[in-house]
C-alpha atoms as a PDB file:
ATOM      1  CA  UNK A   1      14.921 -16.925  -4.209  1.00  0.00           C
ATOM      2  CA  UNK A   2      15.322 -13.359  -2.753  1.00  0.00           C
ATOM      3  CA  UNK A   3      15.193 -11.820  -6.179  1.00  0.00           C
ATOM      4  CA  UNK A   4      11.874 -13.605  -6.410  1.00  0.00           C
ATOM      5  CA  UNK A   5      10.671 -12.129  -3.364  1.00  0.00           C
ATOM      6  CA  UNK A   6      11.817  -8.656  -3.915  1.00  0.00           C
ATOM      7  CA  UNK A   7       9.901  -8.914  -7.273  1.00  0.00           C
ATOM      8  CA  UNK A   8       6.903  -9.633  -5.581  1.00  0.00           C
ATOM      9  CA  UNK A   9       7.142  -7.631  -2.895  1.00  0.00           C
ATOM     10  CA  UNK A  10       7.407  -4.674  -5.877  1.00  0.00           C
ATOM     11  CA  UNK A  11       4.679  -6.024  -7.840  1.00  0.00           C
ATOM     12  CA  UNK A  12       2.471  -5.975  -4.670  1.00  0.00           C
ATOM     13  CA  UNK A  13       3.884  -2.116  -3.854  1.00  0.00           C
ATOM     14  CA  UNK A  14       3.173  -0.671  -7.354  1.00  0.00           C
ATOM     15  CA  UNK A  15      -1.031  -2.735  -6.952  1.00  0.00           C
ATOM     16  CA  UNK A  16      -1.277  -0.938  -3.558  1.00  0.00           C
ATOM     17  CA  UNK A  17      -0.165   2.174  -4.602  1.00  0.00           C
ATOM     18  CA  UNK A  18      -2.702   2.278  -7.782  1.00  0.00           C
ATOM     19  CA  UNK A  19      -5.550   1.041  -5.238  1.00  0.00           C
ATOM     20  CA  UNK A  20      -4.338   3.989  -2.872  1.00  0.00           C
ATOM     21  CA  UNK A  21      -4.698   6.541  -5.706  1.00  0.00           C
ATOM     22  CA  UNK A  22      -7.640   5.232  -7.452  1.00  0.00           C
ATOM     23  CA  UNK A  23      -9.667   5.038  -3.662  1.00  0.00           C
ATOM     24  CA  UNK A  24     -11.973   7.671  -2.576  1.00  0.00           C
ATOM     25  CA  UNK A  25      -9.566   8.794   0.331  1.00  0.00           C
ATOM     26  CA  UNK A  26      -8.971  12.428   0.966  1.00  0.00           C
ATOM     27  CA  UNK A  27      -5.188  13.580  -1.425  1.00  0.00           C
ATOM     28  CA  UNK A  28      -3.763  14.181   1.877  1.00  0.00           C
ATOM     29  CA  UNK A  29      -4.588  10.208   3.026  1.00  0.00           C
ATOM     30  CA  UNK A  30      -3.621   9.417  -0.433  1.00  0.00           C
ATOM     31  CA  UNK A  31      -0.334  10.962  -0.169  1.00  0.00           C
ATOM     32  CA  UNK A  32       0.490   9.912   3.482  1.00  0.00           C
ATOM     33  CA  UNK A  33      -0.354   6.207   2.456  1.00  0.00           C
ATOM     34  CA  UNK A  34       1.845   6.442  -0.872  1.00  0.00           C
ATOM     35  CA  UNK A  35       4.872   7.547   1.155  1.00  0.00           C
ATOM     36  CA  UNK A  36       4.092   4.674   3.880  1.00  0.00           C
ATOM     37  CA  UNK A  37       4.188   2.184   1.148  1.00  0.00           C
ATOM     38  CA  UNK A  38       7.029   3.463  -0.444  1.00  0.00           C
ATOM     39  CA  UNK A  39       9.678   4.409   2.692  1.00  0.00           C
ATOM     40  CA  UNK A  40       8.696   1.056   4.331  1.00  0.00           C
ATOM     41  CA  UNK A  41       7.407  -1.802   1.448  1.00  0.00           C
ATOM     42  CA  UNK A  42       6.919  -4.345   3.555  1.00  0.00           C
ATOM     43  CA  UNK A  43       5.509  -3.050   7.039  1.00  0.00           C
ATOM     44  CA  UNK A  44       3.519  -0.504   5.179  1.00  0.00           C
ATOM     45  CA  UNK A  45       1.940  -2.906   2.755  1.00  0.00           C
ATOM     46  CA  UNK A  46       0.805  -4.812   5.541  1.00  0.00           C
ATOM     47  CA  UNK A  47      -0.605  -1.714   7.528  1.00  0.00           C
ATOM     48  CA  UNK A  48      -2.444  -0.506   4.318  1.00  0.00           C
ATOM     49  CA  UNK A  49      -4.235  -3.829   3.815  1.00  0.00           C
ATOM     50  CA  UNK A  50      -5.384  -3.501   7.518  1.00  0.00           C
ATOM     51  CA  UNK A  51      -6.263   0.321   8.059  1.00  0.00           C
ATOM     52  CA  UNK A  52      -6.016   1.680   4.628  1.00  0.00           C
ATOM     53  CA  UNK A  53      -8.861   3.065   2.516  1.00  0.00           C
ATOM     54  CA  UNK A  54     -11.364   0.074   1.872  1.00  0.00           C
ATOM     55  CA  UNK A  55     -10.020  -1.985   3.987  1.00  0.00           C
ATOM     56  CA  UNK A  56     -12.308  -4.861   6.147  1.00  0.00           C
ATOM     57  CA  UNK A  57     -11.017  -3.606   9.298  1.00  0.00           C
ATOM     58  CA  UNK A  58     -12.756   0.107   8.683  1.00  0.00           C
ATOM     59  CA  UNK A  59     -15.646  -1.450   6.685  1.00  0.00           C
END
């Protein structure tokens, strides 16, 4: 079960990070929010789907 979890946990990593690059965020943003998703997967998944680049809560 945790190998499941990891996997999607990656899967859902690797989509953020494409929507982080492909957004119209400043490179610097970009960067910053790459790294957050990367050092922490979980926690900084999360916090991009709240605060990042299009997300509702800046809308």
């Amino acid at each position: 079960m945790s190998k499941i979890l990891g996997l999607i946990i990656l899967v859902l990593d690797i989509l953020a990070i494409i929507k982080i690059v492909q957004s119209g965020a400043s490179t610097g943003e970009k960067i910053l929010w790459v790294i957050l998703v990367l050092v922490l997967p979980v926690i900084g998944l999360v916090i991009w789907a709240l605060l990042g680049p299009g997300s509702p809560v800046k809308k």
